[in-house]
N, C-alpha and C. Protein backbone atom coordinates (compact mmCIF):
# COMPACT_ATOMS: atom_id res chain seq x y z
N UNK A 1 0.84 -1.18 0.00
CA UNK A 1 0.00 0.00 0.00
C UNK A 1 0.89 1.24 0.00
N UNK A 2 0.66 2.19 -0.74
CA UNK A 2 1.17 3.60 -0.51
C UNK A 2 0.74 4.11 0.99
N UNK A 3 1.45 5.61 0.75
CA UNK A 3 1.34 6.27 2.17
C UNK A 3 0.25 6.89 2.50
N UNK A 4 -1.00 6.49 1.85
CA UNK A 4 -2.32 6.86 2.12
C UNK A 4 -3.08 5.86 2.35
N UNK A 5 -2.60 4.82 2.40
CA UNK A 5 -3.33 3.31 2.14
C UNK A 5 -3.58 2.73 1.20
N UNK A 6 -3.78 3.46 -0.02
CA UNK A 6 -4.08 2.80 -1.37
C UNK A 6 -3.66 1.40 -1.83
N UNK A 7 -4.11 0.51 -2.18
CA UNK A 7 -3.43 -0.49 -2.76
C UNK A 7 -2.29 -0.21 -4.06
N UNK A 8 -1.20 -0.49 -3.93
CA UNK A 8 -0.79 -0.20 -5.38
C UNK A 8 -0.04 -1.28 -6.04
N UNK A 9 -0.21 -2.10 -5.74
CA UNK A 9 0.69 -3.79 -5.93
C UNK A 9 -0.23 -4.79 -5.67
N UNK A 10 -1.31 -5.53 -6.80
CA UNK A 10 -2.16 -6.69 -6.22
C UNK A 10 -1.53 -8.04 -7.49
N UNK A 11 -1.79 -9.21 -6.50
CA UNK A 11 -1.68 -10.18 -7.56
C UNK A 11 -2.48 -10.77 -7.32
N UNK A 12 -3.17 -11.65 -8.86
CA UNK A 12 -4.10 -12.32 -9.27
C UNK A 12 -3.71 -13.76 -9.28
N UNK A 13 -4.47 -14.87 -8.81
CA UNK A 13 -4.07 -16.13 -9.27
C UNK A 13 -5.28 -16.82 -9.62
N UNK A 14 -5.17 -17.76 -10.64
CA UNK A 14 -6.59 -18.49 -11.01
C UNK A 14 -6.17 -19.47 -11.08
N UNK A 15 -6.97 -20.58 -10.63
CA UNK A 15 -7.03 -21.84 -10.48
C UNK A 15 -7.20 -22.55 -12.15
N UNK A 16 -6.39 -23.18 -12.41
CA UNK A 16 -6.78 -23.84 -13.66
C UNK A 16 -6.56 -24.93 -13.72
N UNK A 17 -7.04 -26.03 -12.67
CA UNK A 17 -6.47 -27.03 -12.39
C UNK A 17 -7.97 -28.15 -13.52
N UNK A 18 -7.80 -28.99 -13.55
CA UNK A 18 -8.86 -29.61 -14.48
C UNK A 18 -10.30 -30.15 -13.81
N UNK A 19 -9.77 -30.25 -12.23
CA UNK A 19 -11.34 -30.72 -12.17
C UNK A 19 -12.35 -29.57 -11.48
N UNK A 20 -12.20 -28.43 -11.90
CA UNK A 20 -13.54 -27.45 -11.58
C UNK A 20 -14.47 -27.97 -12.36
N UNK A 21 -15.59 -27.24 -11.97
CA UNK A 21 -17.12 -27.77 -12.31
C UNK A 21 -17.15 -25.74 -12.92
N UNK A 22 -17.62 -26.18 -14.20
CA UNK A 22 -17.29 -24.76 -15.04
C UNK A 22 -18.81 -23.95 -14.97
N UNK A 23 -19.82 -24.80 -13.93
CA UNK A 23 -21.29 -24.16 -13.99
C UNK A 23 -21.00 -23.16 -12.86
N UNK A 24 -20.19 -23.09 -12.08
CA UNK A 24 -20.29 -22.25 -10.80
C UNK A 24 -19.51 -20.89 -10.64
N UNK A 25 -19.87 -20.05 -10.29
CA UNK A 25 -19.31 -18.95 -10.29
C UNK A 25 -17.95 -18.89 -10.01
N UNK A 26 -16.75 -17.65 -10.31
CA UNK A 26 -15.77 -17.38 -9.38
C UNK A 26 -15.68 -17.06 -8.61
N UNK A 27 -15.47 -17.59 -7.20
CA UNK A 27 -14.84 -17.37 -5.74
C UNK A 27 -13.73 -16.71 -5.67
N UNK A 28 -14.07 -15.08 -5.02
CA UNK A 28 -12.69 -14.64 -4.92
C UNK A 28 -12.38 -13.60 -3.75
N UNK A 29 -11.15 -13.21 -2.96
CA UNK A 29 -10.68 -13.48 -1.84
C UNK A 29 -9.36 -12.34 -2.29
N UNK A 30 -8.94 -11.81 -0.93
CA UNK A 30 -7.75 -11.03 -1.36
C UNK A 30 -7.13 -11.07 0.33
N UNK A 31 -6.01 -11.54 -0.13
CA UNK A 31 -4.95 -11.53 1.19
C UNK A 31 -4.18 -10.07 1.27
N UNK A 32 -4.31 -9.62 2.40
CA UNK A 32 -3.40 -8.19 2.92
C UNK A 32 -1.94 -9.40 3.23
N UNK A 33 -0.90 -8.74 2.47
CA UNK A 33 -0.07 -10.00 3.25
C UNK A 33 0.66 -8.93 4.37
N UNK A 34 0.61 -7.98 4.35
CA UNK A 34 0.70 -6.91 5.58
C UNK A 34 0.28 -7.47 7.02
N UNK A 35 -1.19 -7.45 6.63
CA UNK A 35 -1.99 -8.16 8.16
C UNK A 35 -2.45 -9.49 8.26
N UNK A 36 -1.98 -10.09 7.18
CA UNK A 36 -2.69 -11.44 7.07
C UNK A 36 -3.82 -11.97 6.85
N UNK A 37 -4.90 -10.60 6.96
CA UNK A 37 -5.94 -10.69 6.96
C UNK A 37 -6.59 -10.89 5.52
N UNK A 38 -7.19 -12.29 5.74
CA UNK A 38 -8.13 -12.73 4.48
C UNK A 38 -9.36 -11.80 4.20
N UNK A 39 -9.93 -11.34 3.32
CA UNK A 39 -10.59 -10.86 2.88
C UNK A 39 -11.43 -11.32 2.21
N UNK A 40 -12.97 -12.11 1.47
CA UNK A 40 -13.66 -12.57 0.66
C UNK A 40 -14.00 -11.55 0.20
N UNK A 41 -14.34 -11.25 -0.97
CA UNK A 41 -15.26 -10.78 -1.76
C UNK A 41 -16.85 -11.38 -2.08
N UNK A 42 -17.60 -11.02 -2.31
CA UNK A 42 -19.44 -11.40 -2.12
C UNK A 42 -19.37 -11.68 -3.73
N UNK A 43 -19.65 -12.86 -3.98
CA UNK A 43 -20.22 -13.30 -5.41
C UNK A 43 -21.51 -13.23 -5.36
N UNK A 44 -21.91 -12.27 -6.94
CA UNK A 44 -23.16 -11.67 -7.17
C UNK A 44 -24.19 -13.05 -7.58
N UNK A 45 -25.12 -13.18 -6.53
CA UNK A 45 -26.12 -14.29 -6.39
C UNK A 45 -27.34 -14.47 -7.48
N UNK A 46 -27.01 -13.42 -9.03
CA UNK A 46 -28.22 -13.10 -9.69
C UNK A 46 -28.62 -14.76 -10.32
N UNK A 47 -29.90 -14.95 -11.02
CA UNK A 47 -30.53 -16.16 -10.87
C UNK A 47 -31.31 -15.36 -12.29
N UNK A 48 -31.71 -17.07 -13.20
CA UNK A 48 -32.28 -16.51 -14.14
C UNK A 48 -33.42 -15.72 -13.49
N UNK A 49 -34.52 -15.87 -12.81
CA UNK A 49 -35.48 -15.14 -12.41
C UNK A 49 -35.07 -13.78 -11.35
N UNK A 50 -34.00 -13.36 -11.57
CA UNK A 50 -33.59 -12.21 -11.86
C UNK A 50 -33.45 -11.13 -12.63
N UNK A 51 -34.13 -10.16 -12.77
CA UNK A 51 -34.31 -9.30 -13.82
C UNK A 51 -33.12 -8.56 -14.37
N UNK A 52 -32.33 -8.45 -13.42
CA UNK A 52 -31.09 -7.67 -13.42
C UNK A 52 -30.30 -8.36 -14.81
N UNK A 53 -29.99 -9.46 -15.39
CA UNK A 53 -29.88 -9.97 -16.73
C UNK A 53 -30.49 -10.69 -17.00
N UNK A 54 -30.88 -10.74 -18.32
CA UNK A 54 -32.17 -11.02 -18.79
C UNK A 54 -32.18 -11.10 -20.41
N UNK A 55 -31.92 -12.34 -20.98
CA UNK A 55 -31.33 -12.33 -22.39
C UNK A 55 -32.46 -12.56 -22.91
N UNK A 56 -33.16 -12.03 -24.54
CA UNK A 56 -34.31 -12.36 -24.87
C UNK A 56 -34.19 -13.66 -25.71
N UNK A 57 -35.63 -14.37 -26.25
CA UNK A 57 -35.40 -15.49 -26.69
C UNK A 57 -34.22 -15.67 -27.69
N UNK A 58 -34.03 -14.85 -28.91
CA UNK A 58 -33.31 -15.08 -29.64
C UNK A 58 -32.49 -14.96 -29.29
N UNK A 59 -31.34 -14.25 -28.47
CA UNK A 59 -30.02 -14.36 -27.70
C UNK A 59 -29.88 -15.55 -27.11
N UNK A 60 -30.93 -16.46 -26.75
CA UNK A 60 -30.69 -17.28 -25.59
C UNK A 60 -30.09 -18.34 -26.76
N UNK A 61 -31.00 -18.69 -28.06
CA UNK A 61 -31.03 -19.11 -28.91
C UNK A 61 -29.55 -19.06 -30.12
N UNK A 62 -28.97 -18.00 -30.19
CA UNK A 62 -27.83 -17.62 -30.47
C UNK A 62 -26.52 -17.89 -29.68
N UNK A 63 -26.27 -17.86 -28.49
CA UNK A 63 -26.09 -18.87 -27.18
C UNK A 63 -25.76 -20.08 -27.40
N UNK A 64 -27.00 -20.97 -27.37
CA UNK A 64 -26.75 -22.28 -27.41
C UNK A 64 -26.37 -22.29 -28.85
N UNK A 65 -26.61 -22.11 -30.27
CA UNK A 65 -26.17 -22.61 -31.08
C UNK A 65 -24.19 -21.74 -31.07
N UNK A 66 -24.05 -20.76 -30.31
CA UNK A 66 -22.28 -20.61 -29.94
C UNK A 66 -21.92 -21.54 -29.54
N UNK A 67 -22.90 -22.03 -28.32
CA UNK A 67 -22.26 -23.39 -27.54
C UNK A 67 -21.99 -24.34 -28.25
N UNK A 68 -22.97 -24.57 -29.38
CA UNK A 68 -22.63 -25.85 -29.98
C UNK A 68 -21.69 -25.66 -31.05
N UNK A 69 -20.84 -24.51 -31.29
CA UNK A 69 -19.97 -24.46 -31.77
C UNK A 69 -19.78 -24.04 -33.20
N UNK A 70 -21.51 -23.77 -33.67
CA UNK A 70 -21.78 -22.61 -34.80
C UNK A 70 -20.79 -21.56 -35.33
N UNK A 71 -20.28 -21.15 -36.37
CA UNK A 71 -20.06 -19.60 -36.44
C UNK A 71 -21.45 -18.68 -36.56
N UNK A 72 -20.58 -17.78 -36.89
CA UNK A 72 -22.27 -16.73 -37.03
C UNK A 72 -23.00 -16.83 -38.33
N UNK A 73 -22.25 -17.06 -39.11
CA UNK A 73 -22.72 -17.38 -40.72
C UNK A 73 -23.31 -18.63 -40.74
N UNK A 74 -23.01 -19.72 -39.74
CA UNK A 74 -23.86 -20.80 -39.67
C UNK A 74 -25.02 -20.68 -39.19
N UNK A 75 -25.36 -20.04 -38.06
CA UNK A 75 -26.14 -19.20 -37.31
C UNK A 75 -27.57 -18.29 -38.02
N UNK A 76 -26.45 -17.62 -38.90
CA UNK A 76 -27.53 -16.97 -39.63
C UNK A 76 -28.40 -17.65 -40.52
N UNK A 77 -27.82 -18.66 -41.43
CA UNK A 77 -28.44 -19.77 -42.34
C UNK A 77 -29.05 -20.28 -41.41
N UNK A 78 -29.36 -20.80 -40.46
CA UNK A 78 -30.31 -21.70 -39.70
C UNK A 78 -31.74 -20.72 -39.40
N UNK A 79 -31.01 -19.70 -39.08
CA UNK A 79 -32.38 -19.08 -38.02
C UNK A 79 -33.12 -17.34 -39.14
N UNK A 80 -32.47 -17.46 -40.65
CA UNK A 80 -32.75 -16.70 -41.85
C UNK A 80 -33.18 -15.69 -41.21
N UNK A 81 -31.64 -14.98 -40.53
CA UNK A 81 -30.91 -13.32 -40.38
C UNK A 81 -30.06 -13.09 -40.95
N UNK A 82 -29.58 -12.22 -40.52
CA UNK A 82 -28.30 -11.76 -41.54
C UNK A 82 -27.15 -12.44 -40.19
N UNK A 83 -25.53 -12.47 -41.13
CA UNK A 83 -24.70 -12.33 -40.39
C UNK A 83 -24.69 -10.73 -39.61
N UNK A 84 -25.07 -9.92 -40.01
CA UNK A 84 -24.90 -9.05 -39.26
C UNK A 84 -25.71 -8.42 -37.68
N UNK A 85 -27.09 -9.43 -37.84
CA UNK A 85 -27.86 -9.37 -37.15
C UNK A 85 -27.04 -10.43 -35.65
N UNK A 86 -26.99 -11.85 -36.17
CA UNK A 86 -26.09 -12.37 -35.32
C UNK A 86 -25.32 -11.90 -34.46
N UNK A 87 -24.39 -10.95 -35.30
CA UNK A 87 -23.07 -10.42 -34.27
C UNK A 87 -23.56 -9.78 -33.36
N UNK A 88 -24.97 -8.65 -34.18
CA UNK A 88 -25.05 -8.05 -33.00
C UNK A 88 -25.74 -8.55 -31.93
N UNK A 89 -26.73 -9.60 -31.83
CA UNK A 89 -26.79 -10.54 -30.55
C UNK A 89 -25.84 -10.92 -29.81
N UNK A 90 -25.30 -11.16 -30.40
CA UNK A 90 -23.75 -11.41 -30.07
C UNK A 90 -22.82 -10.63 -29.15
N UNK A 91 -22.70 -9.41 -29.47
CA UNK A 91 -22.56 -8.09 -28.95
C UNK A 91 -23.77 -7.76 -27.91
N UNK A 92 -24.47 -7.95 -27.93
CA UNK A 92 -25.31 -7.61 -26.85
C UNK A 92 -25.57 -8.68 -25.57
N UNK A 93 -24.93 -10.18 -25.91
CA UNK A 93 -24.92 -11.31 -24.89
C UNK A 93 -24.12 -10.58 -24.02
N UNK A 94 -22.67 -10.52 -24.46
CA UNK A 94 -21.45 -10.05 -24.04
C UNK A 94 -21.80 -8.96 -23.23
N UNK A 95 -22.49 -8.05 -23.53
CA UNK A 95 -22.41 -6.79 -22.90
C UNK A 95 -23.21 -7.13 -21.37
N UNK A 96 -24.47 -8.10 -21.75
CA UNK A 96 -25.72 -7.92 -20.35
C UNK A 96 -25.00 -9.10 -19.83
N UNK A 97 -23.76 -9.97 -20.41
CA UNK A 97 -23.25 -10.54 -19.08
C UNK A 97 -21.79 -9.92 -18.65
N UNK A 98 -21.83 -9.29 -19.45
CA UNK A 98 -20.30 -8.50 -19.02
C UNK A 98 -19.35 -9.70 -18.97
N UNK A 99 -19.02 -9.98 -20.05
CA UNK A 99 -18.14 -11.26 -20.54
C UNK A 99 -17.60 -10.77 -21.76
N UNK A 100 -16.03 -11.04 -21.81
CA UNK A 100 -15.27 -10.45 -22.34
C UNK A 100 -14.88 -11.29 -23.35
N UNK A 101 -15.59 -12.81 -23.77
CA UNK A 101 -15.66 -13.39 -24.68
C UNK A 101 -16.83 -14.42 -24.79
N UNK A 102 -17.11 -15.03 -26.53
CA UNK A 102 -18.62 -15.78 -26.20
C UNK A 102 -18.43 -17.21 -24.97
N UNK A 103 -17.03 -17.53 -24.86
CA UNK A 103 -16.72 -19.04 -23.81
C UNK A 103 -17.20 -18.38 -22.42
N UNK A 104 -16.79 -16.98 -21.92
CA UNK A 104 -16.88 -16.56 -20.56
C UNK A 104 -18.44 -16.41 -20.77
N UNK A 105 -19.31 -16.01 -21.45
CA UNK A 105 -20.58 -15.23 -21.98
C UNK A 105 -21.32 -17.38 -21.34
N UNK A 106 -20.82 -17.99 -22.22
CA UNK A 106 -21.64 -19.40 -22.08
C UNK A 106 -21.07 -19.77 -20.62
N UNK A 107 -20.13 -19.86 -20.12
CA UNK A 107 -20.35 -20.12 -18.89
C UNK A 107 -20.98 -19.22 -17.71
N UNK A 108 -21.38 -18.67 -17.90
CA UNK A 108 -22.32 -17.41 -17.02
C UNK A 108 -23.07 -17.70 -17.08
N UNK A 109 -23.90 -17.67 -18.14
CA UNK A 109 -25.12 -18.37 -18.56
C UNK A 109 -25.57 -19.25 -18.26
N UNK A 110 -24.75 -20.27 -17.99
CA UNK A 110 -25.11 -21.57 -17.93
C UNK A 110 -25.27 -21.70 -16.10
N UNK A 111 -24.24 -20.78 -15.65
CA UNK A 111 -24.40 -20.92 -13.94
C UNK A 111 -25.34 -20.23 -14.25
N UNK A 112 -25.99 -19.12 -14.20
CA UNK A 112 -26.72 -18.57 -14.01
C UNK A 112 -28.38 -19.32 -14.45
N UNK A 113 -28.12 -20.02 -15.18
CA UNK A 113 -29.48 -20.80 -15.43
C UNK A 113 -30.34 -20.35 -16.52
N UNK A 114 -29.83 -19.50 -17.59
CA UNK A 114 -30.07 -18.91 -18.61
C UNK A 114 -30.25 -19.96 -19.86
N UNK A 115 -29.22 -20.80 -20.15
CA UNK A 115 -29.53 -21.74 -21.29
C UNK A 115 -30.43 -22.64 -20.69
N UNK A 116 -31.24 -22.84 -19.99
CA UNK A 116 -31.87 -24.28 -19.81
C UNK A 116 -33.82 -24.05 -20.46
């Protein structure tokens, strides 16, 4: 910490060991190694019947056919949109789960109870 307290030095570690269960949220925690003191952080408890995200049918639908490993041009031939319509579902999954790619976007989803 600086001379105001600020944090100015944190490190990150992620578990990438093989047997996580990829439906469940991230658990995360920050050690002061100053005071020793563990710290948790509160993982956000939202639930599909949560309004707070809330993907409409065709996103949900755009989704599972990512999951199954579609491009968007495949995507579009199935469900007669454009590729351009796609992306932007696409772009808009990402955004209401705040997932910084479509793999992080499907596992959110999937904890969250969105694809079922």
């Amino acid at each position: 910490m600086d001379r105001k307290g600020n944090v100015w030095l944190s490190l990150g570690v992620v578990d990438i060991s093989p047997n996580q269960d990829s439906s469940t949220l991230t658990r995360t925690q920050v050690l002061n190694f100053k005071t020793g003191q563990l710290i948790k952080l509160p993982v956000e408890k939202t639930t599909a019947n949560n309004p707070t995200i809330e993907l409409s049918s065709r996103e949900k639908e755009v989704l599972v056919m990512v999951k199954e490993g579609l491009l968007s041009k495949e995507i579009s031939e199935k469900l007669y949109i454009s590729v351009h319509t796609v992306n932007t579902h696409r772009q808009r999954i990402l955004e209401k789960l705040n997932a910084n790619n479509s793999q992080e976007a499907i596992k959110y989803a999937s904890a969250l109870g969105l694809l079922e």
